[in-house]
Protein backbone atom coordinates (compact mmCIF):
# COMPACT_ATOMS: atom_id res chain seq x y z
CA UNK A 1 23.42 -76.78 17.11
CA UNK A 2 23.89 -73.44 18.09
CA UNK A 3 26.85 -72.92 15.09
CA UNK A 4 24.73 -74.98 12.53
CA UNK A 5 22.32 -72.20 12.60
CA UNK A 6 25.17 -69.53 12.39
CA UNK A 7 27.20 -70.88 9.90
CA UNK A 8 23.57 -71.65 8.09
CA UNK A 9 22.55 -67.86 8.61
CA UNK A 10 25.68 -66.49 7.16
CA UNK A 11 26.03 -68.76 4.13
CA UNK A 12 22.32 -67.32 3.49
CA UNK A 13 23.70 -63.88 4.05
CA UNK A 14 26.46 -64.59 1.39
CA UNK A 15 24.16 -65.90 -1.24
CA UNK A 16 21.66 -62.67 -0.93
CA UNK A 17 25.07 -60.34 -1.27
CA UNK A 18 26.89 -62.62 -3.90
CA UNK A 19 25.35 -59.69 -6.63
CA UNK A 20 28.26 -57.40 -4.49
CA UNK A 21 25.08 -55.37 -3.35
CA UNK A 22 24.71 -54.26 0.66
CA UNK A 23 21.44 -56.16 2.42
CA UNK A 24 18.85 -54.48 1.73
CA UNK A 25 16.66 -53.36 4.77
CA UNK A 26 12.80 -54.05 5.01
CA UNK A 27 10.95 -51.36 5.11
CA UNK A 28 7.70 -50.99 7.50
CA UNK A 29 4.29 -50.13 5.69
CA UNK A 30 4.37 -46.71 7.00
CA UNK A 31 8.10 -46.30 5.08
CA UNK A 32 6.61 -47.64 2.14
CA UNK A 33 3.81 -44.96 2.15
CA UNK A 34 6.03 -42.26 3.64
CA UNK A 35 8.21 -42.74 0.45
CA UNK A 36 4.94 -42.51 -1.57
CA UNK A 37 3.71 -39.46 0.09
CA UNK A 38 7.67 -37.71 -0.34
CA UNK A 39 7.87 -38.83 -4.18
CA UNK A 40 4.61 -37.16 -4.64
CA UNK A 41 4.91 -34.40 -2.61
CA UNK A 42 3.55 -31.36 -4.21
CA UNK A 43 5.17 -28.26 -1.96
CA UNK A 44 4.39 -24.43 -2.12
CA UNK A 45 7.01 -22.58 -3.62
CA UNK A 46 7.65 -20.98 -0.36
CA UNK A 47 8.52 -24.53 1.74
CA UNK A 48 11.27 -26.12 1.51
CA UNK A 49 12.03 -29.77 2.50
CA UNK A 50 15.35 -31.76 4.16
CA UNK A 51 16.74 -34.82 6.02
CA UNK A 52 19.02 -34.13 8.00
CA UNK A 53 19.62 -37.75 8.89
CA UNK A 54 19.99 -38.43 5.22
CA UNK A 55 17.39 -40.02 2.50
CA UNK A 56 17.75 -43.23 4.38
CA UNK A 57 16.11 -41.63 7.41
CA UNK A 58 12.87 -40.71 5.52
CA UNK A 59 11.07 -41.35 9.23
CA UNK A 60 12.64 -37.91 10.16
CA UNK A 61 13.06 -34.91 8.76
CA UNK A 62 12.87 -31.02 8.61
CA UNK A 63 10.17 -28.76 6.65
CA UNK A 64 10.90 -25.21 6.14
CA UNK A 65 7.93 -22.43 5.57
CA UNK A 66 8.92 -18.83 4.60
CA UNK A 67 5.09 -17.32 4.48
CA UNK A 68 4.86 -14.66 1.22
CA UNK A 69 2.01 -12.87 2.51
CA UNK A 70 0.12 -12.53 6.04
CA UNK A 71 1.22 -11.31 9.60
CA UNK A 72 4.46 -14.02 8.86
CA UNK A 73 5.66 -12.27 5.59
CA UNK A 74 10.07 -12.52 5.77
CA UNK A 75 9.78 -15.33 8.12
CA UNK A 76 11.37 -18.61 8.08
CA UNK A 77 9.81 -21.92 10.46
CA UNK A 78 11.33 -24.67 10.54
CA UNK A 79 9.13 -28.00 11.35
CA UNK A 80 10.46 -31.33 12.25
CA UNK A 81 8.17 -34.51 11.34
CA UNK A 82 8.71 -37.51 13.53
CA UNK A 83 6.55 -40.49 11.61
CA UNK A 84 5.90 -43.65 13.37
CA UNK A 85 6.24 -46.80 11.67
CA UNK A 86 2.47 -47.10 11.76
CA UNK A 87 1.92 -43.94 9.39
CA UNK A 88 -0.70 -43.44 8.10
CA UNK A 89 -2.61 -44.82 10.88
CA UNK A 90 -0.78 -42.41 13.30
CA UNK A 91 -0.14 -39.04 12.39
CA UNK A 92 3.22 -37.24 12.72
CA UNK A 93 4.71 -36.04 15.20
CA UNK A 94 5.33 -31.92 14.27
CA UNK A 95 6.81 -29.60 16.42
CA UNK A 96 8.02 -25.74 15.52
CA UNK A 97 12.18 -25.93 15.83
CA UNK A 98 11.74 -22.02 15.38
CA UNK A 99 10.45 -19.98 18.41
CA UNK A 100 7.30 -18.09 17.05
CA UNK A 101 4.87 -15.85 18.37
CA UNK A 102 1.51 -17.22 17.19
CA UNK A 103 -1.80 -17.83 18.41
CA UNK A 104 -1.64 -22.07 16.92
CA UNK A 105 1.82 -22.49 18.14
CA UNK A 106 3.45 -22.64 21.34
CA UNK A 107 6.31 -21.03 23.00
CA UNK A 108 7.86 -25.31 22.62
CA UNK A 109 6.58 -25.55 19.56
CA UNK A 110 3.48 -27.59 19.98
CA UNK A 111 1.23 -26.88 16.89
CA UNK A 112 -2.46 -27.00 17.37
CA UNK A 113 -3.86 -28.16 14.21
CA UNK A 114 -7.00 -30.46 13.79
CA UNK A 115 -5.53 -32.92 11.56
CA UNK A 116 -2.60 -33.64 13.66
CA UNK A 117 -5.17 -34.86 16.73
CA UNK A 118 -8.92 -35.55 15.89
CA UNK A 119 -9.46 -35.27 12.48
CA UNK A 120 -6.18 -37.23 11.58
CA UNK A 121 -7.16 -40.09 8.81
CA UNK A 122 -5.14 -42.38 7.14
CA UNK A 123 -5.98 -40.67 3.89
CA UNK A 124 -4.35 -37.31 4.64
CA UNK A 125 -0.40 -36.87 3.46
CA UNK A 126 2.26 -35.14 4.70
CA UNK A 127 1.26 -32.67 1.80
CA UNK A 128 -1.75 -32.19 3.86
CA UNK A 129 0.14 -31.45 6.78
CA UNK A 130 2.06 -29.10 5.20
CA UNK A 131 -0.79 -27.26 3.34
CA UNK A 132 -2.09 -26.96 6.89
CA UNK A 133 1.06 -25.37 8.54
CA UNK A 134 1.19 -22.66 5.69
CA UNK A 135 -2.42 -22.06 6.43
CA UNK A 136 -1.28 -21.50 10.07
CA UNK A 137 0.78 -18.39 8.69
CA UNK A 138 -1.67 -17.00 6.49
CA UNK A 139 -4.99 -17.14 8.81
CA UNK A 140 -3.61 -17.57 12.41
CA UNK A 141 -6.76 -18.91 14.47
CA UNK A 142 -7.60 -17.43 17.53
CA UNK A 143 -10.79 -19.51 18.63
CA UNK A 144 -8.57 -22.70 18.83
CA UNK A 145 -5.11 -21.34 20.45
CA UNK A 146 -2.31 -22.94 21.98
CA UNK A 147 -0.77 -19.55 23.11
CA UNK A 148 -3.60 -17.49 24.78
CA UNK A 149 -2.21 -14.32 24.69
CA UNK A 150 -1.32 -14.03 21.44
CA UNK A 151 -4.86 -15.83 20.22
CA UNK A 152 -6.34 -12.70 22.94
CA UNK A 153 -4.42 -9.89 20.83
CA UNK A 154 -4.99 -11.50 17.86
CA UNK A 155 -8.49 -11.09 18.51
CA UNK A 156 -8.98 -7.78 20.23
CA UNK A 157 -6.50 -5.93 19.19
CA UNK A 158 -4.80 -6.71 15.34
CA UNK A 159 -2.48 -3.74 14.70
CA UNK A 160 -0.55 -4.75 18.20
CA UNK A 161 -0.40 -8.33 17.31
CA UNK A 162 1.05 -7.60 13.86
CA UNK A 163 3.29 -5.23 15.92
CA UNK A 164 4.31 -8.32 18.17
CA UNK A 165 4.67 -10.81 15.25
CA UNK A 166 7.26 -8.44 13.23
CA UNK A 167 8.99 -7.71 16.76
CA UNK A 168 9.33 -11.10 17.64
CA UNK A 169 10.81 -12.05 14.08
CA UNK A 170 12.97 -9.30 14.42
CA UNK A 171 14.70 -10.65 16.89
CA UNK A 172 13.17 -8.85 20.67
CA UNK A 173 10.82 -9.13 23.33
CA UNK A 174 7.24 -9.34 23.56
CA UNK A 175 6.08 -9.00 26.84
CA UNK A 176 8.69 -10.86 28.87
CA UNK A 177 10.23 -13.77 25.85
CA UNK A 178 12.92 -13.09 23.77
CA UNK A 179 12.59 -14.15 20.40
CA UNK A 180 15.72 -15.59 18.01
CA UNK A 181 15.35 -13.66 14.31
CA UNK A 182 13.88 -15.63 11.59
CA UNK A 183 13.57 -13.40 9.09
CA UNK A 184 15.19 -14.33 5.80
């Protein structure tokens, strides 16, 4: 019985691929909005997107940000986006690849931003996501931080925390971290 349902399985399998064409793989409802979301993706001219898994990999990939203006001017942070299969239901997974000293983002790269905990919605995008991850470069937030000592400079004292940003992305110390350069 056992080869009845084999030999009935593969003569299926040869029928679907008698056009000459590969299987073709069924995608999840979160692929099928994931694509949407990519195709309609609407990026600033300062991000950049990739998969380096890819295109057939569209669960996983990289976003790059290189801020034009702000504390993060000449910088370059790269994101990775793990999506679940139940996106949009679940939001993505983001984490900072690039070590950064910022008051949102910590020294693992955790981000803290609203829409990736409590106010995610299955109506947000990954163009959302990304609007809100520039946003973290232009207007760091200090009342909601990740990394308390930067979020404490930040606050008190401005001119030392730009000092600390442009040293970090220079490639030195702040405090007692090294920083990798990421300016472009």
């Amino acid at each position: 019985m056992i080869r009845l349902f084999k030999v009935k399985e593969k003569q299926r399998e040869i029928a679907e691929n008698a056009n000459g064409r590969a299987p073709v793989k069924k995608q999840s409802a979160g692929e099928l909005r994931l694509h949407k979301d990519i195709s309609e993706l609407n990026l600033p001219k300062t991000t950049t997107i990739a998969f380096p898994n890819g295109k057939d990999d569209l669960m996983n990939f990289e976003v790059t940000i290189r801020p034009d203006e702000g504390y993060y001017r000449g910088g370059m942070f790269v994101f990775t986006f793990q999506v679940s299969p139940v996106y949009p239901h679940e939001a993505p997974k983001v984490k900072c690849k690039t070590k950064v000293y910022h008051p949102n983002i910590d020294l693992e790269g955790s981000v803290c931003l609203n829409i990736l905990r409590e106010d995610w919605k299955p109506v947000l995008n990954i163009n959302t996501i990304v609007y809100g991850l520039h946003h973290l470069f232009t207007e760091p937030n200090y009342e909601d931080p990740l990394n308390h000592e930067a979020a404490a400079v930040l606050r008190d004292n401005p001119k030392m925390f730009e000092s600390n940003v442009r040293r970090a992305m220079s490639g030195g110390y702040v405090g007692q971290t090294h920083f990798t350069r990421c300016t472009c």
